[in-house]
C-alpha atoms as a PDB file:
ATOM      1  CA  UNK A   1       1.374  10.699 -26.230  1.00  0.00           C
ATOM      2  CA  UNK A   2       3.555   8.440 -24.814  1.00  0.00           C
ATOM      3  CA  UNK A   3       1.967   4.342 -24.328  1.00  0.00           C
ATOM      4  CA  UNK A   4       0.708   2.874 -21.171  1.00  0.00           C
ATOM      5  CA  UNK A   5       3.263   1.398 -18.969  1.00  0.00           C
ATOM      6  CA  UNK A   6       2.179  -2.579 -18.932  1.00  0.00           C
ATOM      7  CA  UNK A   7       3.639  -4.427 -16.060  1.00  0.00           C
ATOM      8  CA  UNK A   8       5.368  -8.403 -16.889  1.00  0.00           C
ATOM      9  CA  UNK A   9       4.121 -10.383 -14.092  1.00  0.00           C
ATOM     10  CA  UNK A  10       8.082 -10.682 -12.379  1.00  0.00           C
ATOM     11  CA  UNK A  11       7.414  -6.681 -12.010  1.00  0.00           C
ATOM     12  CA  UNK A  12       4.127  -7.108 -10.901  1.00  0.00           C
ATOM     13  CA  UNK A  13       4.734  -9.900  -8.160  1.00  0.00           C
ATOM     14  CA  UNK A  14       7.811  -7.357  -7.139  1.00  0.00           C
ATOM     15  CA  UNK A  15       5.481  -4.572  -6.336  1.00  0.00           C
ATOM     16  CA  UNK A  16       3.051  -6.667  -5.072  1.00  0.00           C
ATOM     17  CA  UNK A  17       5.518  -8.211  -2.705  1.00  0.00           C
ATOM     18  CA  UNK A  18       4.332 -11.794  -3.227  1.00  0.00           C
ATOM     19  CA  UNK A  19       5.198 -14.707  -4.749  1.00  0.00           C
ATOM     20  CA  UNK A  20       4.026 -16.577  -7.777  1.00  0.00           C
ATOM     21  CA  UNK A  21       1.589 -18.843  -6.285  1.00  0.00           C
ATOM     22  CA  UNK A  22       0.169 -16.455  -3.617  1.00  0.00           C
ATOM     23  CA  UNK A  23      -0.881 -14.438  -6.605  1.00  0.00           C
ATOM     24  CA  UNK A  24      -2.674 -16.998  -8.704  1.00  0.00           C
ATOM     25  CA  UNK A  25      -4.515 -18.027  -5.867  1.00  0.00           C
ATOM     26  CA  UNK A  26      -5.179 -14.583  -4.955  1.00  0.00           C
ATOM     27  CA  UNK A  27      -6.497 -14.314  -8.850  1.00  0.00           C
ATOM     28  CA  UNK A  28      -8.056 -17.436  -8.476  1.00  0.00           C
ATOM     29  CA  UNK A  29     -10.790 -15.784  -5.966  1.00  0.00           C
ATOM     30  CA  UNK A  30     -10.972 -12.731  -8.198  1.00  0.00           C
ATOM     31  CA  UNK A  31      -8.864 -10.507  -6.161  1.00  0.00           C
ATOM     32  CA  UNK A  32      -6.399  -9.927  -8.587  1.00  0.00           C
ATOM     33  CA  UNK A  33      -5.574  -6.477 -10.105  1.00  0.00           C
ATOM     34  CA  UNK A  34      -7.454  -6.100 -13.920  1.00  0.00           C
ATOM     35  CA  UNK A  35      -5.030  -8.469 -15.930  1.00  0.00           C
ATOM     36  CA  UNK A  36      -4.716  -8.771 -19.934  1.00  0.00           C
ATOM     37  CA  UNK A  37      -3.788 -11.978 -21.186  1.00  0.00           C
ATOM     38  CA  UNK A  38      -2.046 -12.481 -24.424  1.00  0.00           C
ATOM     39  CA  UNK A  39      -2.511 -14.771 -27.219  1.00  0.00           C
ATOM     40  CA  UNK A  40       1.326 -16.545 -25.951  1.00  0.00           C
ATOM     41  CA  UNK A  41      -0.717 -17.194 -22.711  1.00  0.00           C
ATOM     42  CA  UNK A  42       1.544 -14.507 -21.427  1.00  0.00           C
ATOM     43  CA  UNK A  43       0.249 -12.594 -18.156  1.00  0.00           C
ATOM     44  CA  UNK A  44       0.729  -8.405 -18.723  1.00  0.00           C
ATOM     45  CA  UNK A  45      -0.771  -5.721 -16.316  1.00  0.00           C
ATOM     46  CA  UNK A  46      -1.636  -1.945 -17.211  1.00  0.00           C
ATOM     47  CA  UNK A  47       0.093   0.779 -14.284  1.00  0.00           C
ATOM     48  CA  UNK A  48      -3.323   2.306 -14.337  1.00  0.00           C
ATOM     49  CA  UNK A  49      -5.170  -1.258 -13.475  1.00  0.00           C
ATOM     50  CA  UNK A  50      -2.619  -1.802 -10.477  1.00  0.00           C
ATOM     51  CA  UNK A  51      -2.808   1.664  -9.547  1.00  0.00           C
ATOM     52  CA  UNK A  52      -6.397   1.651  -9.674  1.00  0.00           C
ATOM     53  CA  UNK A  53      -6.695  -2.005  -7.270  1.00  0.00           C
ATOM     54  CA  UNK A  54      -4.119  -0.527  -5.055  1.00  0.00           C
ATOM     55  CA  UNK A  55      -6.249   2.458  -4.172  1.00  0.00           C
ATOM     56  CA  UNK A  56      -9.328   0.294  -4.147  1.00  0.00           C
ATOM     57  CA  UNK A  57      -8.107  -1.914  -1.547  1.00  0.00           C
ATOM     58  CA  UNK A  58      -6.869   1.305   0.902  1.00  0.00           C
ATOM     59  CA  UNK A  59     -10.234   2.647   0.953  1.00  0.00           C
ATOM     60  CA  UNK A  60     -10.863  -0.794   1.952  1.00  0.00           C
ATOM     61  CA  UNK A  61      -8.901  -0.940   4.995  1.00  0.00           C
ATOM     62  CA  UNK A  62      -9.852   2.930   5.755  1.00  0.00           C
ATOM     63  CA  UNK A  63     -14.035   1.589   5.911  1.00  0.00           C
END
């Protein structure tokens, strides 16, 4: 079984489309996709999370 894919947060603020401080304020308010945070301080985030907030936040904007 091959491992998750876990996003570096360069890749993630790509997909997201935003920039470094949009997202920490955007995580900052709790809107942020599910994050893990490594013992370097380092900022990683599971495909499945970011899929998971990204289909969250359509059936948002669908209600």
């Amino acid at each position: 079984m091959p491992s998750p894919k876990i996003l570096k947060l360069p890749e993630l603020l790509a997909e997201l489309g935003m920039s470094r401080a949009a997202f920490y304020r955007m995580r900052a308010h709790g809107q942020a996709p599910r994050l893990i945070k490594l013992p370097n301080g380092q900022i990683r985030c599971r495909r499945a999370d970011l899929d998971a907030w990204w289909q969250q936040h359509e059936q948002k904007r669908v209600a």
